[in-house]
Protein backbone atom coordinates (compact mmCIF):
# COMPACT_ATOMS: atom_id res chain seq x y z
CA UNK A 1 -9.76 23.98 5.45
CA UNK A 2 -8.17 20.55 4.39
CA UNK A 3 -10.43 18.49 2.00
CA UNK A 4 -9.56 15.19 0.38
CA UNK A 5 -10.33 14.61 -3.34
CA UNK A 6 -9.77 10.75 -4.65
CA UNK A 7 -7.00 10.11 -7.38
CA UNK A 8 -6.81 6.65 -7.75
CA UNK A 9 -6.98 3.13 -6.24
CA UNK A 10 -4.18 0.85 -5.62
CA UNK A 11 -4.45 -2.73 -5.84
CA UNK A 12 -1.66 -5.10 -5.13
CA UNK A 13 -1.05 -9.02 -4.99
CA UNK A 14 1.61 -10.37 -2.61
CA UNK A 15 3.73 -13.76 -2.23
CA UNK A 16 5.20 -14.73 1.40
CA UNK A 17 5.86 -13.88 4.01
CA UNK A 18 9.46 -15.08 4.31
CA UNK A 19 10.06 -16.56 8.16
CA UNK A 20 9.89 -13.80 10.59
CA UNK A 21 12.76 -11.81 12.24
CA UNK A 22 11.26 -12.62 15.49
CA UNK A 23 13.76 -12.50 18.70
CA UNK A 24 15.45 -9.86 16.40
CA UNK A 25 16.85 -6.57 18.67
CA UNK A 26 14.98 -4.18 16.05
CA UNK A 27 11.59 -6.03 16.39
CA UNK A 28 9.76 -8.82 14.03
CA UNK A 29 9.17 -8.24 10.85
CA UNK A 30 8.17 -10.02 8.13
CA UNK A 31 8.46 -9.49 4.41
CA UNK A 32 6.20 -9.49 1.31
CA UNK A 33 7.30 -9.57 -2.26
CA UNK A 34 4.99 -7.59 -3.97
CA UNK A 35 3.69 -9.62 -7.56
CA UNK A 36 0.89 -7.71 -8.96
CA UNK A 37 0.03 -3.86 -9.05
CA UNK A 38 -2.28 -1.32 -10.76
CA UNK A 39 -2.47 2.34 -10.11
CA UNK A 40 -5.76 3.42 -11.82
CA UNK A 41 -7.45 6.88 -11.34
CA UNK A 42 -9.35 9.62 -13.59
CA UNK A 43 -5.33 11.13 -14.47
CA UNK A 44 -3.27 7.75 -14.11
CA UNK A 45 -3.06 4.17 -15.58
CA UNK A 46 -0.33 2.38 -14.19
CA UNK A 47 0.92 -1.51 -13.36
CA UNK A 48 3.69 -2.94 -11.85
CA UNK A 49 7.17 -3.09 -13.60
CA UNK A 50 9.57 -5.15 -11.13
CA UNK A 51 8.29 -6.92 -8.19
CA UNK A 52 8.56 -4.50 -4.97
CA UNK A 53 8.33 -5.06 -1.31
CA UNK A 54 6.70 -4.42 1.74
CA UNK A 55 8.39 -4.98 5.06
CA UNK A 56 5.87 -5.34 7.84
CA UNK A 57 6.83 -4.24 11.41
CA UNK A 58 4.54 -6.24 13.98
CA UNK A 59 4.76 -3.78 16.96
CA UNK A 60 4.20 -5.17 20.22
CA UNK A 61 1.31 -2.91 20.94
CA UNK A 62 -0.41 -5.03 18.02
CA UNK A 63 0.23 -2.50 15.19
CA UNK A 64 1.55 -3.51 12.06
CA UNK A 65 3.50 -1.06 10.55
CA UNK A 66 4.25 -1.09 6.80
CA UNK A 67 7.52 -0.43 4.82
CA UNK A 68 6.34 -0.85 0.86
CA UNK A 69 8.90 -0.17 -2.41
CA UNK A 70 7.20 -0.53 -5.69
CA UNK A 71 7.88 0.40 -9.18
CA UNK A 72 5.23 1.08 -11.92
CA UNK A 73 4.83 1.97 -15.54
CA UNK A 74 2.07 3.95 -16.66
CA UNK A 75 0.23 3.04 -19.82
CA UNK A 76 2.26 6.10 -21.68
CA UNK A 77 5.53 4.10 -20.50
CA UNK A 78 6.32 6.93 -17.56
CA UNK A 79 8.31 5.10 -14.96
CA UNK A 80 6.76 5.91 -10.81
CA UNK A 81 8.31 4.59 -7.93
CA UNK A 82 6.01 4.71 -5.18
CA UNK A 83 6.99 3.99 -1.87
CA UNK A 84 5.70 4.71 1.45
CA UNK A 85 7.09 4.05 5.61
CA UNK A 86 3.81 5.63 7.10
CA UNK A 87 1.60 2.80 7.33
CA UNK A 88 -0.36 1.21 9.86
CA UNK A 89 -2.43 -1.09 10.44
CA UNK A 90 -4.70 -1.81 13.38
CA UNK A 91 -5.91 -5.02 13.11
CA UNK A 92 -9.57 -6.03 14.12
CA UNK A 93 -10.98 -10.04 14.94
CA UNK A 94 -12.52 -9.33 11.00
CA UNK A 95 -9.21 -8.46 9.64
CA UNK A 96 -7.36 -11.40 11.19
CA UNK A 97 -9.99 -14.18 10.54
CA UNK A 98 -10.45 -12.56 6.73
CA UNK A 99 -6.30 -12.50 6.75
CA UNK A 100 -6.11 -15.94 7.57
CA UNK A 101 -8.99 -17.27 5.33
CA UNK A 102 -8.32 -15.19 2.27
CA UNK A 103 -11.37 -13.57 2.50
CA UNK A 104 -11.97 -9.57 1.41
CA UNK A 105 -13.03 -6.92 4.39
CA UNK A 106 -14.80 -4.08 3.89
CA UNK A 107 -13.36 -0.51 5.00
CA UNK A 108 -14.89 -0.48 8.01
CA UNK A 109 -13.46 -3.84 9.39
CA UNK A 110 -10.17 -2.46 10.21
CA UNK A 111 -7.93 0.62 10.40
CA UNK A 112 -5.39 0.38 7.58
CA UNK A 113 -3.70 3.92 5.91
CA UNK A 114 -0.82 4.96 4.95
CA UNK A 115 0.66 8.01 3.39
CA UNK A 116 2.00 7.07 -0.19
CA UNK A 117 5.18 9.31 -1.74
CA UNK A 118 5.50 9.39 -5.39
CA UNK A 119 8.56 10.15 -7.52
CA UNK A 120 8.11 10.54 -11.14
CA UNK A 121 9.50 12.75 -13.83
CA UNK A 122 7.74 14.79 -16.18
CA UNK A 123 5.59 17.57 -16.38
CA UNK A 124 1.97 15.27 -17.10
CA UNK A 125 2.60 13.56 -13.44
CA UNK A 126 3.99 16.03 -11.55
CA UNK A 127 0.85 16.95 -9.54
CA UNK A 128 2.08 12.95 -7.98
CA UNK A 129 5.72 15.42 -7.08
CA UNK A 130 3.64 18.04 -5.84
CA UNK A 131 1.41 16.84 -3.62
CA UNK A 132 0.48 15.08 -0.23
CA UNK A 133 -1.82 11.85 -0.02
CA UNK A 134 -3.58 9.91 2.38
CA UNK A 135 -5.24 6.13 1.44
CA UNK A 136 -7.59 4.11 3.45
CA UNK A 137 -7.14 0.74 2.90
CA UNK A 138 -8.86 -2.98 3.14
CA UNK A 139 -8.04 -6.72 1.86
CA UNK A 140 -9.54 -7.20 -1.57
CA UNK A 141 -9.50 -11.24 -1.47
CA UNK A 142 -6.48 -14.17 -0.93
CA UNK A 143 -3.50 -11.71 -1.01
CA UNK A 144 -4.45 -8.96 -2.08
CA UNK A 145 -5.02 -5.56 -0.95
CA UNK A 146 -6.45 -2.18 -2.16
CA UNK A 147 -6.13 1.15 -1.21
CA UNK A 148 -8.37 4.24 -2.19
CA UNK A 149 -5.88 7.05 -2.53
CA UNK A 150 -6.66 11.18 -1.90
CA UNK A 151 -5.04 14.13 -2.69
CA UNK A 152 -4.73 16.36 0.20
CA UNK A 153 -6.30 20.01 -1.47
């Protein structure tokens, strides 16, 4: 039987969009520079090192479908690089109106996951090597988003 257990939450703050790629063969997209992260769970305490991105593909079947690089530091000065291509977001009337205001949603008031990949070295983090994760996600306030992160067991 598959179970989730939560790990962590991840919070972010992003700057942008630069102008969209719209009219582009490969489909719009626009792009995030990613400011502000923390990474905190019961076995992790990490924040952002260099700003990252997160490429946003705006499907024409209305899904937005995220493309995020970012690169942390954990409190013990362990370098992560977290990155994930399997994200999606299915936007609701609440998640546009709360996108546009700067306003937080709760979970419910849209379908956001993704599926984040870790790469780390070291024996203390290597159940992030070793394992597969799934987050929910929601917007926390004016740019900014959080995810709740679980381990797949």
């Amino acid at each position: 039987m598959i179970c989730l257990e939560y790990e962590m939450t991840y919070r972010e703050m992003i700057d942008g969009p630069l102008p969209s790629t719209k009219g582009s063969p490969f489909g719009e997209c626009l792009c995030w520079k990613i400011t502000a992260v923390t990474l905190i769970g019961p076995r992790i305490n990490a924040k952002i090192a260099i700003p990252g991105t997160d490429w946003m593909r705006l499907g024409v079947d209305g899904i937005r479908r995220q493309d995020l690089r970012a690169q942390l530091v954990t409190d013990d000065g362990v370098t992560i690089l977290l990155h994930y291509d399997t994200g999606l977001i299915r936007a609701s009337e609440i998640f546009l109106k709360a996108l546009a205001e700067g306003t937080e949603t709760m979970w419910a008031d849209q379908y956001m996951r993704m599926v984040p990949e870790f790469i780390i070295g070291g024996e203390k983090y290597a159940w992030l090597n070793q394992s597969l994760f799934l987050a929910e996600g929601r917007l926390a306030g004016p740019r900014e988003i959080e995810y709740s992160i679980y381990r797949v067991v």
